[in-house]
N, C-alpha and C. Protein backbone atom coordinates (compact mmCIF):
# COMPACT_ATOMS: atom_id res chain seq x y z
N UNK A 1 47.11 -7.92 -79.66
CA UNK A 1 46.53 -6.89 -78.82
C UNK A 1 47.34 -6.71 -77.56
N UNK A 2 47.86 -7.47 -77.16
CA UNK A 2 48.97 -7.43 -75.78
C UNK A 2 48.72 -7.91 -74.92
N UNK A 3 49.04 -8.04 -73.46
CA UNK A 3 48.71 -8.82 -72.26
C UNK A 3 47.33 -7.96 -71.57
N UNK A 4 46.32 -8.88 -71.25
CA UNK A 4 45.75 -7.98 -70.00
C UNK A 4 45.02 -9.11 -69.04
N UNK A 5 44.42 -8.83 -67.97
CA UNK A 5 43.71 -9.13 -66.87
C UNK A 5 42.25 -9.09 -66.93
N UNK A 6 41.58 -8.18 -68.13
CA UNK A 6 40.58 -7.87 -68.17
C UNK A 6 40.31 -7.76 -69.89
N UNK A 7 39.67 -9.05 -70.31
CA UNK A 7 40.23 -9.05 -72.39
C UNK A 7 39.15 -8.18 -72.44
N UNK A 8 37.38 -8.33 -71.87
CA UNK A 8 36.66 -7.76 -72.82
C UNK A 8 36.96 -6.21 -72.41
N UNK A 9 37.24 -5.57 -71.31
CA UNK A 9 37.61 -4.27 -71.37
C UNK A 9 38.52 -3.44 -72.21
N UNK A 10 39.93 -4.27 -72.57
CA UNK A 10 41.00 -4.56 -73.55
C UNK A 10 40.32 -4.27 -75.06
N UNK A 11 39.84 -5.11 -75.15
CA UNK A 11 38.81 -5.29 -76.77
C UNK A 11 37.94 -3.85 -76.80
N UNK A 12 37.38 -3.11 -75.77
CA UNK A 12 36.10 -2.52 -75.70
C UNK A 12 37.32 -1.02 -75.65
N UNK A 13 38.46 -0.74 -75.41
CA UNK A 13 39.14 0.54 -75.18
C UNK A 13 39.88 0.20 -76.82
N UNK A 14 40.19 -0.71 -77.52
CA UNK A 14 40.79 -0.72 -79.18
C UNK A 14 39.47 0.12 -79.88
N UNK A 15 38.08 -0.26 -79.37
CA UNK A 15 37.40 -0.15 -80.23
C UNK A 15 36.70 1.11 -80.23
N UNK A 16 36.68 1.44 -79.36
CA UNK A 16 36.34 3.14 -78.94
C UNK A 16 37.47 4.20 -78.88
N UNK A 17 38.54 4.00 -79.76
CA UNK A 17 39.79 4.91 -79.89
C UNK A 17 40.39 5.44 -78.45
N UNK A 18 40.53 4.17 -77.85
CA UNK A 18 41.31 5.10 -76.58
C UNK A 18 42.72 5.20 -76.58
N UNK A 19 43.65 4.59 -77.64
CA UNK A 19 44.95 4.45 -77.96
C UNK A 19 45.03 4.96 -79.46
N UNK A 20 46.22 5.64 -79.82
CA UNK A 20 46.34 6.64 -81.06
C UNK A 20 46.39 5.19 -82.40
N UNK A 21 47.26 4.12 -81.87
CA UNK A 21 47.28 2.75 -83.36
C UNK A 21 45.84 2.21 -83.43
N UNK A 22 45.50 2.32 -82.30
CA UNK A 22 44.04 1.23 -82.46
C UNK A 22 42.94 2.48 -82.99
N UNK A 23 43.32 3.60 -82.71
CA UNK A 23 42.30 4.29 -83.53
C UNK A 23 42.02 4.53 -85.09
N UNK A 24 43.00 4.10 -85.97
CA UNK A 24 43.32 4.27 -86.95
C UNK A 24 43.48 2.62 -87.49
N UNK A 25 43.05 2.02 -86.86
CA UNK A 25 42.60 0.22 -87.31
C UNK A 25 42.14 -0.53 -86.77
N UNK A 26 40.83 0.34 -86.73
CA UNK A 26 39.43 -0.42 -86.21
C UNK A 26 37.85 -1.07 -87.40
N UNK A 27 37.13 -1.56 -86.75
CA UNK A 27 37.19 -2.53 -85.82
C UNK A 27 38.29 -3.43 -85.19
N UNK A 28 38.40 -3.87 -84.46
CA UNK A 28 39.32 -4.48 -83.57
C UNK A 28 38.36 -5.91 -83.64
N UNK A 29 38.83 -7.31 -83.66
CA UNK A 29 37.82 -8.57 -83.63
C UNK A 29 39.31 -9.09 -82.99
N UNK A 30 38.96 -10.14 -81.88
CA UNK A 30 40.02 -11.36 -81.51
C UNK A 30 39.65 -12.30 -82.24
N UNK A 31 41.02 -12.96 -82.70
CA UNK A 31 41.07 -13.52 -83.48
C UNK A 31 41.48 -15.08 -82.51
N UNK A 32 42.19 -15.03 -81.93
CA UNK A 32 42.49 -15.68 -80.39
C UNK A 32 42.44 -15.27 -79.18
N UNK A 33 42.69 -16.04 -78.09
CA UNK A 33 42.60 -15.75 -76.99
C UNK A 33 43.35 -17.02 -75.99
N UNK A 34 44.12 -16.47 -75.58
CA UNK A 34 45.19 -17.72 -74.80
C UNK A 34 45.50 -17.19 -73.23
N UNK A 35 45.51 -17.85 -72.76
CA UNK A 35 45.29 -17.68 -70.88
C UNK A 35 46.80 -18.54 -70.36
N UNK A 36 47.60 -17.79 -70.19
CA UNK A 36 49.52 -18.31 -69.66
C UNK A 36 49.06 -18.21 -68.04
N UNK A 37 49.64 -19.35 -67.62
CA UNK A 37 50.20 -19.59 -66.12
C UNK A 37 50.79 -18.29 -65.50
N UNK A 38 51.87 -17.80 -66.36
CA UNK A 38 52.36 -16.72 -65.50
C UNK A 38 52.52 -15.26 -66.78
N UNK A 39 53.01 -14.43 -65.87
CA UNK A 39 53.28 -13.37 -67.12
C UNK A 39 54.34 -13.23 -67.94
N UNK A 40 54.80 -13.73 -67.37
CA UNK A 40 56.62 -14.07 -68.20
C UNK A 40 56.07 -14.91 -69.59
N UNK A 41 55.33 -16.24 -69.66
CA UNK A 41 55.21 -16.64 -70.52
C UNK A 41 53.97 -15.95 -71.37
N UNK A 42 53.08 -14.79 -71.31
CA UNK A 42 52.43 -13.91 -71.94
C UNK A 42 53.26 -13.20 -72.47
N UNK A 43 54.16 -12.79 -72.11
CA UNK A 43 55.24 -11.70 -72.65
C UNK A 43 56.14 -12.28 -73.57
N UNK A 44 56.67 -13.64 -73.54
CA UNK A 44 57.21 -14.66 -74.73
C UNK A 44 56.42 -14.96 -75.69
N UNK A 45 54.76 -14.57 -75.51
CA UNK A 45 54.01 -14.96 -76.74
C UNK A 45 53.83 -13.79 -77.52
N UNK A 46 53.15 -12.77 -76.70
CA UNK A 46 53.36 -11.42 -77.47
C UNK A 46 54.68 -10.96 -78.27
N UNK A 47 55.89 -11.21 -77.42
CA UNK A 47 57.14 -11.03 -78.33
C UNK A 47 57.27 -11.74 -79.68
N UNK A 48 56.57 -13.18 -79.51
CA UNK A 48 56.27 -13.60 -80.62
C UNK A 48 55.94 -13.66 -81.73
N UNK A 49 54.82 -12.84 -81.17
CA UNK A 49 53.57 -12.39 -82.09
C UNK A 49 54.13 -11.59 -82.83
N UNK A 50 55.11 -10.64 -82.41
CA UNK A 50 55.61 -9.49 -83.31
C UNK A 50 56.54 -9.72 -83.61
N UNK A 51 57.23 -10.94 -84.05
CA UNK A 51 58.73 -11.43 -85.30
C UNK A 51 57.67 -11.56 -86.44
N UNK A 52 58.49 -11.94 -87.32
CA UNK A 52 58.28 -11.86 -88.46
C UNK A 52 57.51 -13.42 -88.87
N UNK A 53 58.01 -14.82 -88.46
CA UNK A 53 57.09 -15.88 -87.78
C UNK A 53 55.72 -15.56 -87.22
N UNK A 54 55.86 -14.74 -86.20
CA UNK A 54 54.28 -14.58 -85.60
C UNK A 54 53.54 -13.79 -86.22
N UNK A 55 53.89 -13.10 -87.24
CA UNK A 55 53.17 -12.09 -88.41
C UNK A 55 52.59 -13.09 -89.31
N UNK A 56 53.69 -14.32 -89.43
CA UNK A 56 53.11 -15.55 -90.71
C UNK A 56 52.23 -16.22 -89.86
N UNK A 57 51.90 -16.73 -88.67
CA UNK A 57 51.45 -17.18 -87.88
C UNK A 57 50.05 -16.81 -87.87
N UNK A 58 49.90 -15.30 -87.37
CA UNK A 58 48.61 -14.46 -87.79
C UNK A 58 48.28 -14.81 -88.78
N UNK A 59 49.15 -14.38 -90.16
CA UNK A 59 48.27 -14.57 -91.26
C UNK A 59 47.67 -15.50 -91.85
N UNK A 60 48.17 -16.89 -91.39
CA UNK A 60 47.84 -18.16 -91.46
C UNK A 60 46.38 -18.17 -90.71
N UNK A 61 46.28 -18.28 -89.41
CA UNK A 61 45.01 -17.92 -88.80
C UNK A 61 43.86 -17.44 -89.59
N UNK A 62 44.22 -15.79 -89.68
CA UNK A 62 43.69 -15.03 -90.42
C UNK A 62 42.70 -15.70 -91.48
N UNK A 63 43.52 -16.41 -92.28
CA UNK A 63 43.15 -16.52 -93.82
C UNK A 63 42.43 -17.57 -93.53
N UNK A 64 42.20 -18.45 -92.44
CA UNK A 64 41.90 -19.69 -92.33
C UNK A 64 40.12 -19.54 -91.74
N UNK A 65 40.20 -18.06 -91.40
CA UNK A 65 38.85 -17.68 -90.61
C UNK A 65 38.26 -17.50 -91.45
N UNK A 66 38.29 -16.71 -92.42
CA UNK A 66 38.16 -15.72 -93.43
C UNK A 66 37.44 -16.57 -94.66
């Protein structure tokens, strides 16, 4: 979902189509939630999140909830 300051507002604008991707793959549910010291290291996790590792990463999660 990306960096923010404010998750449940974050969560509550995916889920009411206020962005054109999140409108078209909703519901929106967190699946995690992780709180970084600074923003630099939020921005190394999100970059993360979107290799091809942090896609297996998700799906591991994912399947583990499920």
């Amino acid at each position: 979902m990306g960096m923010t300051t404010d998750f449940p507002r974050r969560l509550k604008e995916h889920n009411l189509s206020k962005h054109g991707y999140t409108k078209l793959h909703q519901p929106w549910e967190a699946l995690e939630k992780k709180t970084f010291e600074t923003r630099a290291e939020a921005r190394a996790r999100e970059q993360y999140l979107k290799t091809a590792a942090g896609r297996r990463y998700i799906s591991k999660i994912y399947s583990e909830i499920v």
